[in-house]
N, C-alpha and C. Protein backbone atom coordinates (compact mmCIF):
# COMPACT_ATOMS: atom_id res chain seq x y z
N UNK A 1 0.53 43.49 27.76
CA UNK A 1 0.03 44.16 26.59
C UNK A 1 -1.45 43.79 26.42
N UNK A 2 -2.22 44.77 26.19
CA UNK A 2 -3.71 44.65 25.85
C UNK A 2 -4.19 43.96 25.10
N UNK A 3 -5.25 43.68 24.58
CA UNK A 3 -5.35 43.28 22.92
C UNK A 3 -6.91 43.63 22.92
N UNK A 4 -7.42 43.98 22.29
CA UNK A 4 -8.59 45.04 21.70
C UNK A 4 -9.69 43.87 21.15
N UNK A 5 -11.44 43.83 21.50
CA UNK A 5 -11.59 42.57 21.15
C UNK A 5 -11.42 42.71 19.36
N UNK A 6 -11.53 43.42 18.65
CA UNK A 6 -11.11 43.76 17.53
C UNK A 6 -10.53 42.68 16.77
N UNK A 7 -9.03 42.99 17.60
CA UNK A 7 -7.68 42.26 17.30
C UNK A 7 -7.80 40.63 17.81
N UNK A 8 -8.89 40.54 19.12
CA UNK A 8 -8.73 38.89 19.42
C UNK A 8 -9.66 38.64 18.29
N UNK A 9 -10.65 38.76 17.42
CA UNK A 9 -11.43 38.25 16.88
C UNK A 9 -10.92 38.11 15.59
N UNK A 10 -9.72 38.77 15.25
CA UNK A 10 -9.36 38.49 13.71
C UNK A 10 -7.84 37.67 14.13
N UNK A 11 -7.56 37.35 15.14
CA UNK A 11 -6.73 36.55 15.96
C UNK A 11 -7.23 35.06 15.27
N UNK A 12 -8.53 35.18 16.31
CA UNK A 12 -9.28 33.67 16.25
C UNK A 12 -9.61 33.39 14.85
N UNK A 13 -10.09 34.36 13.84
CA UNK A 13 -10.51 33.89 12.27
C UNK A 13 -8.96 33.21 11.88
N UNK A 14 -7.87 33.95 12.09
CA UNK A 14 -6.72 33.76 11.23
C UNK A 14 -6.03 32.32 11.74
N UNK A 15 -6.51 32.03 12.95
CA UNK A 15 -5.95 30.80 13.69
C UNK A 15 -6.89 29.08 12.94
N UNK A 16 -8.51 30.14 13.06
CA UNK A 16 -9.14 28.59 12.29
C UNK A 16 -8.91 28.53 10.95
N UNK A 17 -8.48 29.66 10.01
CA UNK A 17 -7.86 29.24 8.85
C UNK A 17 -6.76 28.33 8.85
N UNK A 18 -5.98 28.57 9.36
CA UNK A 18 -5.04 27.61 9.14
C UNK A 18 -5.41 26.62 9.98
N UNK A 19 -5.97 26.14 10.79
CA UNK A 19 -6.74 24.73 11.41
C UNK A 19 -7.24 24.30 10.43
N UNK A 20 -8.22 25.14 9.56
CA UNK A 20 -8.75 24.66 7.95
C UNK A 20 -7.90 23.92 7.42
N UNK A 21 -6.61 24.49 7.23
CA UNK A 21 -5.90 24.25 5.92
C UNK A 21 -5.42 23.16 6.47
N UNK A 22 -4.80 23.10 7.99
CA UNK A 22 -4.17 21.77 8.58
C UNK A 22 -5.09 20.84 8.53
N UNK A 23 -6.30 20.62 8.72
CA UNK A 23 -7.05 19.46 9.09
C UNK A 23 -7.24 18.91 7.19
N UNK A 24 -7.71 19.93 6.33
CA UNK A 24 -7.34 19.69 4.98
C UNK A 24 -5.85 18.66 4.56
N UNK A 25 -4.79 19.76 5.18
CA UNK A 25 -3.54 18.93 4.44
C UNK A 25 -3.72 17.46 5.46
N UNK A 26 -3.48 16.94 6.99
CA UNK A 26 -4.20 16.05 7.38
C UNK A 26 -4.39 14.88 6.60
N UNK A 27 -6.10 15.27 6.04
CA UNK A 27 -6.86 13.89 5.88
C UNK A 27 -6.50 13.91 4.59
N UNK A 28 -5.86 14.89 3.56
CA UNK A 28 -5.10 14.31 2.70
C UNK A 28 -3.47 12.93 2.66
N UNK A 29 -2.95 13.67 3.16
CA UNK A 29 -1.51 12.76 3.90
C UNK A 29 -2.15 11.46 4.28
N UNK A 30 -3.23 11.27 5.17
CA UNK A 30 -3.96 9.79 5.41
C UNK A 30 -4.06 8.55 4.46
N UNK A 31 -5.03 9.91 3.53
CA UNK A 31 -5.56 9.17 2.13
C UNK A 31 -4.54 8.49 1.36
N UNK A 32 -3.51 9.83 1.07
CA UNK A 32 -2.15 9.47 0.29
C UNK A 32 -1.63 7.87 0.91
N UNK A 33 -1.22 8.20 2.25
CA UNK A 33 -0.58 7.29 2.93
C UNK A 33 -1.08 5.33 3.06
N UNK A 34 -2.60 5.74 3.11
CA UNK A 34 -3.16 4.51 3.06
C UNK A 34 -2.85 3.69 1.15
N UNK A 35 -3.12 4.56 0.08
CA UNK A 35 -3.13 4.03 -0.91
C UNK A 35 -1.79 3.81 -1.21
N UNK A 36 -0.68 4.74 -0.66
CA UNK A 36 0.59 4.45 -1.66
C UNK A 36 1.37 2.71 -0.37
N UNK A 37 0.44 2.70 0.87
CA UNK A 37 1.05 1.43 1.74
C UNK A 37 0.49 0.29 1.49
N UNK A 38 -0.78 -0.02 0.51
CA UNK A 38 -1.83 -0.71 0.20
C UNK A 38 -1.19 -0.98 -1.13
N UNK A 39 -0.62 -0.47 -1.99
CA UNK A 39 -0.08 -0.58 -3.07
C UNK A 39 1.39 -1.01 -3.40
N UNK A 40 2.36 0.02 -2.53
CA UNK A 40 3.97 -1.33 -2.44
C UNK A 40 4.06 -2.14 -0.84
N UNK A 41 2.89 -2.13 -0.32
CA UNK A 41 3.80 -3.12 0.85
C UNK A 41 2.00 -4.10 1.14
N UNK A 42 0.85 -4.08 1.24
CA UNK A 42 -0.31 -5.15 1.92
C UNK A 42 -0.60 -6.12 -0.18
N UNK A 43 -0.37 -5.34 -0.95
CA UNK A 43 -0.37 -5.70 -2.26
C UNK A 43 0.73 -6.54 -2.72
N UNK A 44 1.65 -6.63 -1.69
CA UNK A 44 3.06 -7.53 -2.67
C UNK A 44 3.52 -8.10 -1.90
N UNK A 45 2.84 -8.71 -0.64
CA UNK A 45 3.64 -9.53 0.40
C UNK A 45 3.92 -10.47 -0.06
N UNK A 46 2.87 -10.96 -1.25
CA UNK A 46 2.75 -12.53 -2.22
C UNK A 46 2.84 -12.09 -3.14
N UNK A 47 3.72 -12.88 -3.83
CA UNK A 47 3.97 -12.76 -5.31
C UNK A 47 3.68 -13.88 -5.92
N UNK A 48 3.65 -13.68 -7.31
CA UNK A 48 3.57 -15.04 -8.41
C UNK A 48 3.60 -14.40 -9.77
N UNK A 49 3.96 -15.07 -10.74
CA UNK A 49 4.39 -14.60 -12.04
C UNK A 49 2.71 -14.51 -12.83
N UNK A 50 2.44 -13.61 -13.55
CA UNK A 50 0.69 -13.39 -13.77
C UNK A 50 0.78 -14.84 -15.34
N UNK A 51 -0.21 -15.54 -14.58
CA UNK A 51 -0.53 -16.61 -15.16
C UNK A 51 -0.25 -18.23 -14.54
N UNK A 52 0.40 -17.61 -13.16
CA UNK A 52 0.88 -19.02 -12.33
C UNK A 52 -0.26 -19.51 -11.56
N UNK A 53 -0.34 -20.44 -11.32
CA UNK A 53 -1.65 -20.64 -10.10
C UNK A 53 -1.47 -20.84 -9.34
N UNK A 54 -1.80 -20.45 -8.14
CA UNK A 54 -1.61 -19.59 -7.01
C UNK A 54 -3.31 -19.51 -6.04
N UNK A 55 -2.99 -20.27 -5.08
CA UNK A 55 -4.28 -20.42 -4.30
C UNK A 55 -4.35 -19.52 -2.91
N UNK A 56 -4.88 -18.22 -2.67
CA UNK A 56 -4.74 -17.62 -1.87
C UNK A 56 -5.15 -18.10 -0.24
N UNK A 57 -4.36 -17.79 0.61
CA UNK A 57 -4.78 -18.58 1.68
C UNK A 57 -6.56 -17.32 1.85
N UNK A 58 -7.43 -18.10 2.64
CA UNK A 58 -9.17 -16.89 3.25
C UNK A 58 -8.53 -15.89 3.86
N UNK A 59 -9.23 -15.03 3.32
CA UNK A 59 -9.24 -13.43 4.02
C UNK A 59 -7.86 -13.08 4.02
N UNK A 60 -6.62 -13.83 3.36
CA UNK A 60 -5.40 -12.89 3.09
C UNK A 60 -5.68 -12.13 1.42
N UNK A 61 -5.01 -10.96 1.90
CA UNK A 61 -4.71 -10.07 0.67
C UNK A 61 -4.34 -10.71 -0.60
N UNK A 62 -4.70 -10.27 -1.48
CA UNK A 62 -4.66 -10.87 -2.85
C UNK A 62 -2.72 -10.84 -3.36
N UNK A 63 -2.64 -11.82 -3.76
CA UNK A 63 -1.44 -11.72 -4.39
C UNK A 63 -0.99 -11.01 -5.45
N UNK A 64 0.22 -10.60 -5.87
CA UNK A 64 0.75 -9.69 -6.66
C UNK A 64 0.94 -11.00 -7.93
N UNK A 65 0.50 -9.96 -9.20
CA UNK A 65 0.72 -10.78 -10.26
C UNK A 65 1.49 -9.87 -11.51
N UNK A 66 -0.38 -9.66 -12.00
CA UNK A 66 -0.05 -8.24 -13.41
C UNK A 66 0.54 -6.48 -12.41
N UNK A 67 -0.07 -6.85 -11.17
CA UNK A 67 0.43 -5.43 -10.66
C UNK A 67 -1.21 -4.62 -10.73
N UNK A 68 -2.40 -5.05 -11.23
CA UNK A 68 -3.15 -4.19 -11.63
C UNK A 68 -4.21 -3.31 -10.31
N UNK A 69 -3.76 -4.46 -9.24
CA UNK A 69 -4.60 -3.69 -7.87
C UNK A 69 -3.48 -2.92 -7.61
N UNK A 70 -2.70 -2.57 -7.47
CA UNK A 70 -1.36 -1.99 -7.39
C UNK A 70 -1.66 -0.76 -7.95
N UNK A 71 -1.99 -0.56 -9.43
CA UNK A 71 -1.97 0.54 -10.02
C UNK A 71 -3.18 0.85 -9.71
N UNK A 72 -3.94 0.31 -9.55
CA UNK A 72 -5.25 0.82 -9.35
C UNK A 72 -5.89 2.00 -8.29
N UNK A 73 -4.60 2.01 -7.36
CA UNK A 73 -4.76 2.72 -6.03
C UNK A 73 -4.74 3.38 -6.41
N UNK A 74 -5.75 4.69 -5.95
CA UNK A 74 -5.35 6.32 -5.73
C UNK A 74 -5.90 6.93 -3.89
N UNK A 75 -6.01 8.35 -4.33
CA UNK A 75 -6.69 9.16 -3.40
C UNK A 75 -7.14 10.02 -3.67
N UNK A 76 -7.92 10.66 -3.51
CA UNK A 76 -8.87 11.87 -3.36
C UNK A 76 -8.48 12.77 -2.65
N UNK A 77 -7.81 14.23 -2.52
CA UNK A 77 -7.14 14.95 -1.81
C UNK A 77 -8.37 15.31 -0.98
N UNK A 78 -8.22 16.09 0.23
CA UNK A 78 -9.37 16.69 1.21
C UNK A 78 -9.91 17.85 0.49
N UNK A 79 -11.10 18.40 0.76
CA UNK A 79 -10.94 20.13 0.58
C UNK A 79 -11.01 20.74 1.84
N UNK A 80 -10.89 22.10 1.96
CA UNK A 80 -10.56 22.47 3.04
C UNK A 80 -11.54 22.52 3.71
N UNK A 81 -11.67 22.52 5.44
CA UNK A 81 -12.88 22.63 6.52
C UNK A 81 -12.25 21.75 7.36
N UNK A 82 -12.91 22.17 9.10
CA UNK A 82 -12.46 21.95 10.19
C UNK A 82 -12.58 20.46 10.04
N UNK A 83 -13.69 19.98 9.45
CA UNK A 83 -14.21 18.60 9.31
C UNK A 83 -13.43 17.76 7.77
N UNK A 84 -12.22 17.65 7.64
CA UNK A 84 -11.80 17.27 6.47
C UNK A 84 -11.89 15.92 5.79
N UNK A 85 -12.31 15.61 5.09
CA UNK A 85 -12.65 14.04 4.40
C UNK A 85 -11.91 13.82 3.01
N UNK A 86 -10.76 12.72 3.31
CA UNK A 86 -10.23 12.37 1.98
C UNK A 86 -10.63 10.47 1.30
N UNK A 87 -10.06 10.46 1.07
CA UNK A 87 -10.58 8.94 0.23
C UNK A 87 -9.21 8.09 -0.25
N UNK A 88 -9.29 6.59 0.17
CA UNK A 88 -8.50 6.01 -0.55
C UNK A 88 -9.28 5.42 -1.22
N UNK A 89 -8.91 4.76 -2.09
CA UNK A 89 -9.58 3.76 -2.90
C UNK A 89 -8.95 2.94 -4.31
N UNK A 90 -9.60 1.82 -5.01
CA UNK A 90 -9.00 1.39 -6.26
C UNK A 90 -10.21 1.19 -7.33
N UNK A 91 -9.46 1.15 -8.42
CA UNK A 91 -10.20 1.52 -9.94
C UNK A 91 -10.03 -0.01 -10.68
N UNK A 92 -9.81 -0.56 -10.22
CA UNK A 92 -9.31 -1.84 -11.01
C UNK A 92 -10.71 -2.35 -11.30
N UNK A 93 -11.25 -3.23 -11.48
CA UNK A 93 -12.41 -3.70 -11.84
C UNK A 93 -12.76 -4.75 -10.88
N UNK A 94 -11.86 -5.45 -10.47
CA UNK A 94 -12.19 -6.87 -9.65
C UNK A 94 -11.68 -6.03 -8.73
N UNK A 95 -11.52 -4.60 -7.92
CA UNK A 95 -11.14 -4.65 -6.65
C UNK A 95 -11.97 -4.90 -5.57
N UNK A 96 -13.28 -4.63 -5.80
CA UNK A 96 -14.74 -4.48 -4.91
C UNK A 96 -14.60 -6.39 -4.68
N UNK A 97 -14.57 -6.86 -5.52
CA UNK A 97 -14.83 -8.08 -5.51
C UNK A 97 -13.92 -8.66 -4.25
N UNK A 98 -12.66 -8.65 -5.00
CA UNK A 98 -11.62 -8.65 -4.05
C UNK A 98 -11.73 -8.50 -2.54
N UNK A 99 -11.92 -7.50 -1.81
CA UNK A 99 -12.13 -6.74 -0.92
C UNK A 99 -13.34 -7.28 -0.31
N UNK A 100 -14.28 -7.49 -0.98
CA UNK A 100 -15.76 -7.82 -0.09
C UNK A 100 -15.82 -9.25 -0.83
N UNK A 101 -15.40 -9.84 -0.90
CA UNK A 101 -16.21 -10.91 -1.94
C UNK A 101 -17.69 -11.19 -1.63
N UNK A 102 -18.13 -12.34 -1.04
CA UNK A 102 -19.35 -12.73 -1.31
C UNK A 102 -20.15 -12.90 -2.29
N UNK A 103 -19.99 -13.12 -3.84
CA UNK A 103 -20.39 -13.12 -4.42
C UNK A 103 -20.03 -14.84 -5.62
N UNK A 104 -21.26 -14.51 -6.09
CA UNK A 104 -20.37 -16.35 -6.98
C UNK A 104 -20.68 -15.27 -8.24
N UNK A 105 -19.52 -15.69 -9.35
CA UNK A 105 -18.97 -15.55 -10.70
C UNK A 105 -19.70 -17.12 -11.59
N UNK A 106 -20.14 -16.33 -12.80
CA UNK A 106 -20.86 -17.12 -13.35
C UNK A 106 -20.64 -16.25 -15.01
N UNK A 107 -20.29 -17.47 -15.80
CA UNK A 107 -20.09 -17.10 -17.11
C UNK A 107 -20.56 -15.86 -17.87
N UNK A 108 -20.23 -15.09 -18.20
CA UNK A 108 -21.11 -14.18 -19.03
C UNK A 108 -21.63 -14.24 -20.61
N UNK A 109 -20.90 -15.49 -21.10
CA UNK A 109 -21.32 -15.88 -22.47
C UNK A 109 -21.20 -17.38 -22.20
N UNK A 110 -21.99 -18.04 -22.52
CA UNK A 110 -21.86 -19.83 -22.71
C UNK A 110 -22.23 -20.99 -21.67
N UNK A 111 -22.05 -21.35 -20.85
CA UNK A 111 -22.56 -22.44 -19.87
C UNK A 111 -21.22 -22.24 -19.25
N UNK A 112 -19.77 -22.33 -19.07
CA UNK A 112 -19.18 -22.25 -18.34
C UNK A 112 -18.15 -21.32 -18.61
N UNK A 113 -16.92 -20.85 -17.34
CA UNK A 113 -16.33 -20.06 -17.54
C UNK A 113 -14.96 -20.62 -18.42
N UNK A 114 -14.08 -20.20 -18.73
CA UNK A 114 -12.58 -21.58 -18.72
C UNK A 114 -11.29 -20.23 -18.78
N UNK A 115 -10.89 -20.81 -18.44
CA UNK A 115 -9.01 -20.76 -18.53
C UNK A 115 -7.74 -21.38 -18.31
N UNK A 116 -6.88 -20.96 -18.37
CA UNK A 116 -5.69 -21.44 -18.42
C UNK A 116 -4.30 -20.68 -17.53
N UNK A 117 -3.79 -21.82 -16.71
CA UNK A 117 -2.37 -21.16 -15.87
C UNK A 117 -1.89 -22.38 -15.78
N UNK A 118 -0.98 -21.87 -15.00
CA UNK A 118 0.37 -23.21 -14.47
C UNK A 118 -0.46 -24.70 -14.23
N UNK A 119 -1.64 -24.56 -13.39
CA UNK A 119 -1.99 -25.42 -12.68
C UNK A 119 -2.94 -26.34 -13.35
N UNK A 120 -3.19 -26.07 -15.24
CA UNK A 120 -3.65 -26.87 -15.65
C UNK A 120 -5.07 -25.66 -16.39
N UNK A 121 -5.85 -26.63 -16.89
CA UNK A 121 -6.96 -25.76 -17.65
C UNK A 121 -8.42 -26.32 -16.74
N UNK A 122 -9.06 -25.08 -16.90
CA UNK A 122 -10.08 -24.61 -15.79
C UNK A 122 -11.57 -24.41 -16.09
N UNK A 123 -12.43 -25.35 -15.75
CA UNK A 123 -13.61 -24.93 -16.18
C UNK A 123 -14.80 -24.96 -15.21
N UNK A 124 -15.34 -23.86 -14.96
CA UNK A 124 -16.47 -24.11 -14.06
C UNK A 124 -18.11 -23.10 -14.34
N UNK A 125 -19.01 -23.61 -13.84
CA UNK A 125 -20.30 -23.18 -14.14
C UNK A 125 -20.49 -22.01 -13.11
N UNK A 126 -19.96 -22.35 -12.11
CA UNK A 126 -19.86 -21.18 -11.37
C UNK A 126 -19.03 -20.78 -10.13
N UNK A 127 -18.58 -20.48 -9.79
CA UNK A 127 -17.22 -20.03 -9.19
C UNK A 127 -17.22 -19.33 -7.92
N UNK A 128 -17.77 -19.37 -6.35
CA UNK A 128 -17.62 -17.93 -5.20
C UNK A 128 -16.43 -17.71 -5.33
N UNK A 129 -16.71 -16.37 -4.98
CA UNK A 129 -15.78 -15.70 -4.92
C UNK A 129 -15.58 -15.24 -3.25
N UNK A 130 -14.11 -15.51 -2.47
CA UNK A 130 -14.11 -15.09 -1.05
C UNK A 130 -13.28 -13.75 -0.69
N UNK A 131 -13.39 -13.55 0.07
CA UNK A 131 -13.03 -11.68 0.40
C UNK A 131 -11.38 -12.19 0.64
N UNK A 132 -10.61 -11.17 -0.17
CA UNK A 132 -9.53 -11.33 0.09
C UNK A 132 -8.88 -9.64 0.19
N UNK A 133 -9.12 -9.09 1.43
CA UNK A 133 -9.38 -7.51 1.69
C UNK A 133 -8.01 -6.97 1.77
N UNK A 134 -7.86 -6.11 1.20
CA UNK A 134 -6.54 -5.31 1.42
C UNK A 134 -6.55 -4.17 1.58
N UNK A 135 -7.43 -3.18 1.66
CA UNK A 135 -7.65 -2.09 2.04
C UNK A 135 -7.88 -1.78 3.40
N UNK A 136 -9.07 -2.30 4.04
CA UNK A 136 -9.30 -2.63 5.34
C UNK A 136 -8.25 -2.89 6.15
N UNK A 137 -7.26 -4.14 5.88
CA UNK A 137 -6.17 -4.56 6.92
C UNK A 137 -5.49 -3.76 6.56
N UNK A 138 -4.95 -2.77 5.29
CA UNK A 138 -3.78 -1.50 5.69
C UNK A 138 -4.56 -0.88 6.52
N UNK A 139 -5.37 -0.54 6.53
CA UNK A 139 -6.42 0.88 7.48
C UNK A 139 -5.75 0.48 9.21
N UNK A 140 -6.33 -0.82 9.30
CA UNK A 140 -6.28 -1.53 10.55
C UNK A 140 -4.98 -1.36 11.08
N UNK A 141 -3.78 -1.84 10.32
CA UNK A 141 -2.71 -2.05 10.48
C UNK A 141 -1.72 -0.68 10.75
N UNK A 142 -1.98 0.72 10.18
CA UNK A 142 -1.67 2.02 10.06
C UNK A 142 -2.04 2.59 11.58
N UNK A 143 -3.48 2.21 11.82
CA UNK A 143 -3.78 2.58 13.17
C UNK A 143 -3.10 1.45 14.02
N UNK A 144 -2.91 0.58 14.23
CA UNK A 144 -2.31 -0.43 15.73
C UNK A 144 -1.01 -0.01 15.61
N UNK A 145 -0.25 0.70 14.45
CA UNK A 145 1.12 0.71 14.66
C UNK A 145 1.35 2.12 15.10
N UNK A 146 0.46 2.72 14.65
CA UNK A 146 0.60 4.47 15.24
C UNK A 146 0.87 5.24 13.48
N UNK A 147 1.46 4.43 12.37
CA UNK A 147 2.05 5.41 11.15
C UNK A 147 0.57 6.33 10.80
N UNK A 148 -0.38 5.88 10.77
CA UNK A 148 -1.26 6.54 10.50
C UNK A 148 -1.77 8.02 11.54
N UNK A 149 -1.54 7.98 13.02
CA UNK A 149 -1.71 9.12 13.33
C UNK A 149 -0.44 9.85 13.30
N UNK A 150 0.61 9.45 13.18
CA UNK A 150 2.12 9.94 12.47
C UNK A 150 1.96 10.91 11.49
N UNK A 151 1.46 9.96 10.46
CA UNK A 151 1.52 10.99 9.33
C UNK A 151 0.48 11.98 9.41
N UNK A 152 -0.70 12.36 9.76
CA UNK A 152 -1.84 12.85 10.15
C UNK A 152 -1.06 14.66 11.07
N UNK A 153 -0.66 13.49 11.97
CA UNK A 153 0.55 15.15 13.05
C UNK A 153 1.55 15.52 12.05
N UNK A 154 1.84 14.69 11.11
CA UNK A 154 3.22 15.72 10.59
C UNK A 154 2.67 16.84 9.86
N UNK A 155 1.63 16.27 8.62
CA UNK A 155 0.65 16.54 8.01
C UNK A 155 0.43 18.20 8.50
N UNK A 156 -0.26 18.06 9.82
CA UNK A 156 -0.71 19.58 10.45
C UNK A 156 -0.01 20.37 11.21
N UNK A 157 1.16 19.58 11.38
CA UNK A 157 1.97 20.18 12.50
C UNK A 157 2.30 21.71 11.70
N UNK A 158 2.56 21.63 10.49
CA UNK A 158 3.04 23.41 9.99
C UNK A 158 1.82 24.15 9.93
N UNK A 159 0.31 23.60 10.25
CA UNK A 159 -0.52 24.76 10.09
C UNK A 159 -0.85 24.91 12.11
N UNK A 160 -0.39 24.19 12.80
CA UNK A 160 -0.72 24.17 14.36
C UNK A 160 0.10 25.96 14.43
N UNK A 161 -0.90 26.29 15.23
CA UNK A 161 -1.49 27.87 15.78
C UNK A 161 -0.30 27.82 17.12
């Protein structure tokens, strides 16, 4: 059977639409996938009751307490194009901190900071803060296991031509 270039050319438009829409749905499913695995499973490997003290081992993920990096996760759906870009990310206030630390904490009213947990009452002039990343190692961890290009193919597999 023939095909008219006519017919191949509204062939090929109707084929990269839905490549659109797949690479769209895609790097959405990613996004989704990274925040909702960052939130019940790299966020709660450690637990502690919020107010216990609790010394995180360097560069492990922050422990589960109030839950508030937890809730904090979202995503950013894709919009559509061959080139699709979605977003995980968190809203919490200390997540940046968290995640990158490097930074020292220093009172914002008075000469020192203070509080109170399990481990006794707490006072210091100034405080580093060390990276305790949890976003990054889900990222990492999604790709060495394969779930991340998993969900990515399931993702497009209903818009594949």
């Amino acid at each position: 059977m023939a095909i008219t270039p006519e017919e191949n050319l509204a062939l090929l438009i109707q084929i990269e639409a839905r490549a659109r829409l797949g690479a769209q749905a895609a790097a959405t499913a990613m996004a989704r996938y990274i925040a909702e695995r960052t939130a019940n499973d790299t966020l709660r490997r450690t637990t502690h009751a919020p107010g216990a003290y609790h010394k995180a081992a360097p560069g492990a993920p922050p422990a589960y307490a109030s839950g508030s990096l937890a809730k904090g996760m979202y995503y950013t759906p894709a919009s559509a194009g061959l080139r699709a870009t979605a977003a995980a990310g968190n809203s919490a206030r200390h997540a940046k901190l968290l995640e990158h630390g490097g930074c020292v904490l220093q009172p914002t009213s008075g000469k020192v900071m203070h509080w109170e947990d399990s481990g006794g009452s707490w006072y210091h002039a100034q405080l580093p803060a060390p990276a305790h990343p949890f976003l990054e190692p889900t990222v990492q961890e999604a790709i060495d296991d394969g779930t991340l290009r998993q969900v990515a193919i399931d993702a497009f597999r209903p818009y594949d031509p």
